[in-house]
C-alpha atoms as a PDB file:
ATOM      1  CA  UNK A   1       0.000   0.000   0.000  1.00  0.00           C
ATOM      2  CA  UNK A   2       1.283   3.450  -0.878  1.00  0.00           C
ATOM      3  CA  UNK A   3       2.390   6.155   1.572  1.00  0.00           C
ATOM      4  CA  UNK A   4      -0.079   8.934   1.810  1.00  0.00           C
ATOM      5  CA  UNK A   5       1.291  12.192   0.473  1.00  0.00           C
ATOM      6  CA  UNK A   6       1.781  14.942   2.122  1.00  0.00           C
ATOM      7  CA  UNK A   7       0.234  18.354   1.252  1.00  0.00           C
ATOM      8  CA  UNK A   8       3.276  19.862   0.767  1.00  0.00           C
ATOM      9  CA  UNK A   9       3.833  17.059  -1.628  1.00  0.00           C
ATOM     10  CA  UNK A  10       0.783  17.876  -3.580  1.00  0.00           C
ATOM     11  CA  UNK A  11       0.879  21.249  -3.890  1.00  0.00           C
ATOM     12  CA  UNK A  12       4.603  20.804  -5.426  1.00  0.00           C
ATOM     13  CA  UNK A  13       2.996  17.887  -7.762  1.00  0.00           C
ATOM     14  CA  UNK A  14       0.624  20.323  -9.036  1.00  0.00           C
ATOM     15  CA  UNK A  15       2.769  23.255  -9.548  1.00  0.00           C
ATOM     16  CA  UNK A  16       5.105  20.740 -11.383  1.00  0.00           C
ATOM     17  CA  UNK A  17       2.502  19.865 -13.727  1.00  0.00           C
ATOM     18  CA  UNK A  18       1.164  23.426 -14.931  1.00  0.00           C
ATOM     19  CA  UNK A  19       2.739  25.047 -16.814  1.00  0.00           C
ATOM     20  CA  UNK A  20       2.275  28.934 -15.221  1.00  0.00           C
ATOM     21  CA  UNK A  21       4.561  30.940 -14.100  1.00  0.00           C
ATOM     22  CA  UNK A  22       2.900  32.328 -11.163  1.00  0.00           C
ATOM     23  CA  UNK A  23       0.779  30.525  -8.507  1.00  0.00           C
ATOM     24  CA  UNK A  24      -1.792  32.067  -5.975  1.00  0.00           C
ATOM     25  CA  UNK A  25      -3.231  29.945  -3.063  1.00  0.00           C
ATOM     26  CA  UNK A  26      -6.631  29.848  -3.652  1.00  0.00           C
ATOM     27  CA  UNK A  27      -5.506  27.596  -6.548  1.00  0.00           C
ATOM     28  CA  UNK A  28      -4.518  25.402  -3.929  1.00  0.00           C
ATOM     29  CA  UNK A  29      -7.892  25.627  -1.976  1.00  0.00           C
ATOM     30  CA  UNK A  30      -9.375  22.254  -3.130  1.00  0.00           C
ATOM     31  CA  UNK A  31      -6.341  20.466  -1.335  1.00  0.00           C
ATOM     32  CA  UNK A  32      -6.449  21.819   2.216  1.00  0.00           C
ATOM     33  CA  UNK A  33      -7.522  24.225   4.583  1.00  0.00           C
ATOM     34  CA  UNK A  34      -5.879  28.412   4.202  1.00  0.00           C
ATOM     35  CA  UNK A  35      -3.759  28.233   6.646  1.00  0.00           C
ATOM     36  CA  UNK A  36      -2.125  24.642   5.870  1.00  0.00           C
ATOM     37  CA  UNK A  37      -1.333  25.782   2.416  1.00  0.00           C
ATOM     38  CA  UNK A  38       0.115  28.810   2.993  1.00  0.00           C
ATOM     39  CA  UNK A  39       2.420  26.649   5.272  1.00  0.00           C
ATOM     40  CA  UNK A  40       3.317  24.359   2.507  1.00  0.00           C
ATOM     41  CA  UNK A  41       4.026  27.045   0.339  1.00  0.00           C
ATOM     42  CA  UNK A  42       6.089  28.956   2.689  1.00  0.00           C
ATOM     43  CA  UNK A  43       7.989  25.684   3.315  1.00  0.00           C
ATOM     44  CA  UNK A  44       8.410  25.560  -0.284  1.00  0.00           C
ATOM     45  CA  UNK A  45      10.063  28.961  -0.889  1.00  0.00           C
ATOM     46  CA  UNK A  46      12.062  27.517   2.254  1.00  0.00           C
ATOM     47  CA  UNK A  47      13.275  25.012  -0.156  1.00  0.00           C
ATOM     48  CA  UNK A  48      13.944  26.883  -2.828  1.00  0.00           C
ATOM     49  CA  UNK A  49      11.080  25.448  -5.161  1.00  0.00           C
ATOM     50  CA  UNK A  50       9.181  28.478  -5.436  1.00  0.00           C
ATOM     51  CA  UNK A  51       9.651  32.564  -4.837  1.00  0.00           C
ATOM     52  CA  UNK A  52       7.446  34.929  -2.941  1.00  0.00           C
ATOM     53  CA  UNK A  53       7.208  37.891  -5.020  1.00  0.00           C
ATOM     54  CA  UNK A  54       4.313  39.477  -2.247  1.00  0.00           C
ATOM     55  CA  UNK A  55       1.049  38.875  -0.756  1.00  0.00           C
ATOM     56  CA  UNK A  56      -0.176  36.161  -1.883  1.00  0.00           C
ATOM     57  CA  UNK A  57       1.454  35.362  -5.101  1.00  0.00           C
ATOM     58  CA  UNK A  58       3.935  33.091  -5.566  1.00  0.00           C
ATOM     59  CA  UNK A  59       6.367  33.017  -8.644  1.00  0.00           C
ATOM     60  CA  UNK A  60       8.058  29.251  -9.928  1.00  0.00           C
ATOM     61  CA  UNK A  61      11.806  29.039  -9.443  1.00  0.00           C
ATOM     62  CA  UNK A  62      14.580  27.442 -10.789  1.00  0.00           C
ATOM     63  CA  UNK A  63      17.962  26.674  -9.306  1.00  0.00           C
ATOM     64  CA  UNK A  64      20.986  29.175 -11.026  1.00  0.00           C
ATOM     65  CA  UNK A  65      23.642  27.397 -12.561  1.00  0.00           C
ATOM     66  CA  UNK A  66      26.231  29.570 -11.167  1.00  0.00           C
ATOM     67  CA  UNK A  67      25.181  30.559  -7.323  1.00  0.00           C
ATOM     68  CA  UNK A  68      23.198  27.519  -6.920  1.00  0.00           C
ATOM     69  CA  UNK A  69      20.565  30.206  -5.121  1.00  0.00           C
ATOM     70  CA  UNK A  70      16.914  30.183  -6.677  1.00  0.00           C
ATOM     71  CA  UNK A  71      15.607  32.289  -9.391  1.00  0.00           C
ATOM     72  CA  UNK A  72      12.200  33.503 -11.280  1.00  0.00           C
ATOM     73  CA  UNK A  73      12.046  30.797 -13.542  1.00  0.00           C
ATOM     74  CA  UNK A  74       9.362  33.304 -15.693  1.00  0.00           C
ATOM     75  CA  UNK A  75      10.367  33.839 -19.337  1.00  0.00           C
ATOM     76  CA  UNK A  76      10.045  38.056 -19.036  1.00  0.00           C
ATOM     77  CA  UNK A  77      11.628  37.535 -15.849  1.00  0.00           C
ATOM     78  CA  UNK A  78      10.066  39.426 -13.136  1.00  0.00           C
ATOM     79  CA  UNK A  79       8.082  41.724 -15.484  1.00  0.00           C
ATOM     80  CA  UNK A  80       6.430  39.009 -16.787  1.00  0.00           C
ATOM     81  CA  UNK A  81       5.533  37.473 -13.740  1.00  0.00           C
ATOM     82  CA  UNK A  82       4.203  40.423 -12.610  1.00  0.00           C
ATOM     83  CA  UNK A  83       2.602  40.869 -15.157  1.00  0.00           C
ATOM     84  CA  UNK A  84       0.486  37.328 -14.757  1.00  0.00           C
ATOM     85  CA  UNK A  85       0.265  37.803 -11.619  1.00  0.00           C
ATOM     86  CA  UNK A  86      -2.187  40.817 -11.756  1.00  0.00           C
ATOM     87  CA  UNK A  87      -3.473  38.556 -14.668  1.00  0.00           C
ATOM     88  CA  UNK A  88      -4.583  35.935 -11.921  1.00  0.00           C
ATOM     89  CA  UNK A  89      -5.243  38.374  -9.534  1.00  0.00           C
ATOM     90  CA  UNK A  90      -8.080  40.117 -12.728  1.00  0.00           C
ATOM     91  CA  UNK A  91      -6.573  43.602 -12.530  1.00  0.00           C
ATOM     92  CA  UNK A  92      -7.113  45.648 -15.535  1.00  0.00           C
ATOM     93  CA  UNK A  93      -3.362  47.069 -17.028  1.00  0.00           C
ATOM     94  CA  UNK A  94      -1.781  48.102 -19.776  1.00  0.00           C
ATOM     95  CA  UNK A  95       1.691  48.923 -20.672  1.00  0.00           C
ATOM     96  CA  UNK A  96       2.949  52.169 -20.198  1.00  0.00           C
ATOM     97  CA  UNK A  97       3.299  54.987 -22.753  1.00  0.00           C
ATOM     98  CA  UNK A  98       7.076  54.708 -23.076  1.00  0.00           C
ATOM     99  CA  UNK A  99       6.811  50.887 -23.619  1.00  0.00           C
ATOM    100  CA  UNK A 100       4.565  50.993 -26.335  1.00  0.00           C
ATOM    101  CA  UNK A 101       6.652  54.291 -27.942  1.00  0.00           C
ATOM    102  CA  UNK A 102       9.867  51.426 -27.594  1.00  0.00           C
ATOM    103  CA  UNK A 103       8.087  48.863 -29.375  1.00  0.00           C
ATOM    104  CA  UNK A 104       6.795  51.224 -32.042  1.00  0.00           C
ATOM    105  CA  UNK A 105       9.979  52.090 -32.392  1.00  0.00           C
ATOM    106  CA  UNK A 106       9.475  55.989 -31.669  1.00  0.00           C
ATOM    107  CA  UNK A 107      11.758  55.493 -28.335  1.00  0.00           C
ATOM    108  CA  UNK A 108      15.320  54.317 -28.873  1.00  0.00           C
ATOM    109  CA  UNK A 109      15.619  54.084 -24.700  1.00  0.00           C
ATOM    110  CA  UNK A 110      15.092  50.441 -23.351  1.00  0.00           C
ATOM    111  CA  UNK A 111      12.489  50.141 -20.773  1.00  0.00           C
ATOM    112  CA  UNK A 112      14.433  48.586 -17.571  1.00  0.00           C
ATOM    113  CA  UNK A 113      12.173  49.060 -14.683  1.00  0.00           C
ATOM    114  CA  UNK A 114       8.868  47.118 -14.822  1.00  0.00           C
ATOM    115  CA  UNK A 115       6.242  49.822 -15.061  1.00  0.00           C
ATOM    116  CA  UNK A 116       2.594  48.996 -15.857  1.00  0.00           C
ATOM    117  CA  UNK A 117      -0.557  51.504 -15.762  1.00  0.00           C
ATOM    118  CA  UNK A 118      -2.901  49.863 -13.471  1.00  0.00           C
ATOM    119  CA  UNK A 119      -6.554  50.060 -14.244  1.00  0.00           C
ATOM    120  CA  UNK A 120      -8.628  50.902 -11.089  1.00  0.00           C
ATOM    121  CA  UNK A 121      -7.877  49.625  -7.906  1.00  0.00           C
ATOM    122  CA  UNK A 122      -4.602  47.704  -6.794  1.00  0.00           C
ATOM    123  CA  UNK A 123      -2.904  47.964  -3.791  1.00  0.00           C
ATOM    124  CA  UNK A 124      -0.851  44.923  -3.885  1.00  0.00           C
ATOM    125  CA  UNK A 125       2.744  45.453  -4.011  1.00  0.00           C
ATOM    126  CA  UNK A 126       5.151  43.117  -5.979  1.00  0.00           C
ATOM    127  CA  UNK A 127       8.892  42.505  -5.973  1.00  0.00           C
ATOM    128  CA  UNK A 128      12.251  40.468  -6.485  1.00  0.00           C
ATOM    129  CA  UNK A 129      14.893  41.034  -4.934  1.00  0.00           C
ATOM    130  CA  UNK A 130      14.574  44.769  -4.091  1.00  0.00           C
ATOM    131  CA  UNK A 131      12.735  45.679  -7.196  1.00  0.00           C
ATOM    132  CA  UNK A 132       9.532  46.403  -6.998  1.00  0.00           C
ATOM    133  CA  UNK A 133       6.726  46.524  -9.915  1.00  0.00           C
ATOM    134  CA  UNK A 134       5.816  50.526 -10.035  1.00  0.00           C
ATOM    135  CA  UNK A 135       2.464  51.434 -10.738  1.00  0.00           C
ATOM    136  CA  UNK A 136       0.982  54.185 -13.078  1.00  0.00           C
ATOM    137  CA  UNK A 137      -2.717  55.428 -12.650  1.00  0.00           C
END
């Protein structure tokens, strides 16, 4: 007879199989109770399997090949996981002006710090290691 699993087990089973970047806990809900999960996913940031980026959202990582210390495993990086992460969370946003000048090709300047004009209200606030997604209105 197999070994029960544990929730922590699960949650990391089902974060293995999807294929998003960015996880939030009420995904989680059907497995256990609120506070239980958020344990299990605290113990997996612990372990290096996943990144807090803030309240509430957490961001898949991947081990770096040269410090060994976990990273956003997100394709954009952490503009792109912010940027499913109000996605999941159903905030409204857009990118800003200067972004979409860039990609027009009207702005010659390369857009480093992850900006986004936020629709409405959001008072989250997201970051990686001491960068933090800034917010237009």
């Amino acid at each position: 007879m197999a070994a029960q699993k544990t929730l922590r087990q699960k949650i990391a089973a089902r974060v293995a199989r999807k294929r998003d970047a960015v996880f939030l806990p009420r995904e989680f809900a059907d497995l256990g109770g609120e506070d239980q999960v958020l344990r299990a996913l605290r113990s997996l940031v612990r372990d290096g399997e996943l990144i807090r980026l803030g309240y509430g959202v957490y961001a898949l990582a991947q081990r770096s090949r040269l410090s060994g210390k976990p990273m956003l495993a997100a394709t954009d990086g952490f503009v792109g996981a912010a940027r499913a992460a109000l996605d999941k969370l159903g905030v409204a946003w857009q990118p800003t002006d200067l972004e979409q000048a860039y990609r027009l090709g009207r702005f010659t300047q390369v857009p480093l710090n992850a900006v986004v004009r936020i629709k409405g209200r959001f008072a989250r606030r997201l970051g990686y290691r001491g960068h933090l997604l800034a917010i237009e209105r």
